[in-house]
Protein backbone atom coordinates (compact mmCIF):
# COMPACT_ATOMS: atom_id res chain seq x y z
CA UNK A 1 101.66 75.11 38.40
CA UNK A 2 100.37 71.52 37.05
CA UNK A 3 97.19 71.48 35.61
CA UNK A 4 95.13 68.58 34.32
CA UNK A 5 92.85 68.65 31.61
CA UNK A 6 90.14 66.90 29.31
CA UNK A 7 93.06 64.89 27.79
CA UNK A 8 94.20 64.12 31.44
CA UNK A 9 91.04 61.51 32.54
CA UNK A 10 91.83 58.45 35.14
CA UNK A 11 95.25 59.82 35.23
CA UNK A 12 97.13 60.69 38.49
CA UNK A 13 98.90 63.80 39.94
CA UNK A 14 101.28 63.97 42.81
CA UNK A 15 101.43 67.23 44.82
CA UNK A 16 102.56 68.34 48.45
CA UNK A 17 100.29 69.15 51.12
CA UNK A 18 99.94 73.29 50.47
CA UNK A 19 100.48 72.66 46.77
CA UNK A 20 98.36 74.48 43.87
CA UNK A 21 96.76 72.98 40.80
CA UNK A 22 94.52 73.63 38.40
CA UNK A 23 91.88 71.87 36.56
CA UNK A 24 90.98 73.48 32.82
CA UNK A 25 88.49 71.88 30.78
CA UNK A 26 86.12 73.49 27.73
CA UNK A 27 82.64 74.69 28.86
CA UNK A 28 79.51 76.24 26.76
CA UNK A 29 77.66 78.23 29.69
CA UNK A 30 74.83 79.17 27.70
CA UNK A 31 73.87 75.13 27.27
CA UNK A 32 73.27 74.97 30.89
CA UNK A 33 75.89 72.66 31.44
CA UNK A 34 78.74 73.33 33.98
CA UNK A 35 81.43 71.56 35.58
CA UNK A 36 81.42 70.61 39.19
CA UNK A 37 84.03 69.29 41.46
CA UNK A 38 83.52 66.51 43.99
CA UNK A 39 86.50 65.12 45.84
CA UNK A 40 87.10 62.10 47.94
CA UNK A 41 87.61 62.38 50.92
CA UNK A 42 85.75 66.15 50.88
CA UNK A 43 88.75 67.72 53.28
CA UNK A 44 91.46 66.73 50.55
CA UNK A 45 90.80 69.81 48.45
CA UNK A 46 89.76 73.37 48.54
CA UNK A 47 88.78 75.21 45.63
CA UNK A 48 90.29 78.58 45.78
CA UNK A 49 89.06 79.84 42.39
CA UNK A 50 86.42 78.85 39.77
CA UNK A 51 86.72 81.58 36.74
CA UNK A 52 85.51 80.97 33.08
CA UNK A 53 87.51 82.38 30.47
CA UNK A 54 85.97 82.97 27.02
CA UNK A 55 88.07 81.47 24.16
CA UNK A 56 90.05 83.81 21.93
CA UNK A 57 88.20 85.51 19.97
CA UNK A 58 84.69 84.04 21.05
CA UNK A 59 81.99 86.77 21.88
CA UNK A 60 79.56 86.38 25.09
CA UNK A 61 77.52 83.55 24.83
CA UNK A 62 80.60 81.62 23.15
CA UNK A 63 82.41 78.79 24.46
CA UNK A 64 85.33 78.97 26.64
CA UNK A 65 87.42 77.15 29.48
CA UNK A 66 86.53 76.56 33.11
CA UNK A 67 89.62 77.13 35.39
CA UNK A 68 89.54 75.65 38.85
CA UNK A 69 92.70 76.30 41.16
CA UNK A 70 92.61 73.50 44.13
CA UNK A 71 95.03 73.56 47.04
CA UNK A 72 95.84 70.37 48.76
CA UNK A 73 94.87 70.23 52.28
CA UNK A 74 95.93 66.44 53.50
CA UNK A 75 98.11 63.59 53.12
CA UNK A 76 97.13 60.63 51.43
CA UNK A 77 95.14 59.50 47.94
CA UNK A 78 92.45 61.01 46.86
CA UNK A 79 90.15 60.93 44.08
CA UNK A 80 88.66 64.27 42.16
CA UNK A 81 85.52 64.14 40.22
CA UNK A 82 84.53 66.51 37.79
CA UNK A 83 80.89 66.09 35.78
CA UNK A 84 79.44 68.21 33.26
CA UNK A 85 75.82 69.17 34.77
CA UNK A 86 72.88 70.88 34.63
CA UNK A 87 72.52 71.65 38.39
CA UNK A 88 68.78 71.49 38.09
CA UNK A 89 68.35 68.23 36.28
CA UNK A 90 69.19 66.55 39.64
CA UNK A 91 68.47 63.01 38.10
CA UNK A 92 70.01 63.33 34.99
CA UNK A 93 73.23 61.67 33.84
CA UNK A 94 76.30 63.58 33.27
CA UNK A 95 77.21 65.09 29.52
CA UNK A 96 80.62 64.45 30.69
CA UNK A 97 82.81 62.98 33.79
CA UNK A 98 86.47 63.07 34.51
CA UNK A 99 88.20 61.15 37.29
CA UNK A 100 91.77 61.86 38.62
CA UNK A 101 93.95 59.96 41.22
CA UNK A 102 95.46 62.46 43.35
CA UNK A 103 99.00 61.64 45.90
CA UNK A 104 99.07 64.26 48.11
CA UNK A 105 102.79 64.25 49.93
């Protein structure tokens, strides 16, 4: 399975329509901050999981990975988003944002 990263950012991917990939980048849940997933257009994409994972030996409260697994749905370029939010600070900017250039086949 390919999976982008933190190290990946304003890179591109190529997959086939059907294809599985995964998206794992570090995440502190108890700052408030989580990652969220916009795509372009919204119909590229489907998230079929979105699992945190604590690191090693970290104990709850820790920090850890976030672990999305996308399928591709269409044909064509698209582009995936990913910010680092607090979902209630709806006009706040982003701790973080990655951007990847997706060919789907």
């Amino acid at each position: 399975m390919k999976t982008l990263g933190q190290s990946h950012d304003c890179n591109s991917l190529a997959v086939e329509v059907g294809e599985i990939f995964s998206v794992c980048l570090p995440e502190i849940p108890v700052t408030g901050y989580r990652w969220v997933v916009n795509a372009s257009p919204e119909t590229a994409f489907e998230i079929i999981s979105d699992n945190f994972e604590l690191a090693g030996e970290a104990s709850t409260g820790g920090g850890g990975n976030r672990l999305f697994r996308l399928v591709a749905r269409t044909k064509g370029r698209a582009s995936l988003e990913l910010r680092l939010i607090r979902e209630w600070e709806a006009n706040a900017a982003s701790a973080r944002e990655l951007h990847y250039d997706i060919s789907v086949e």
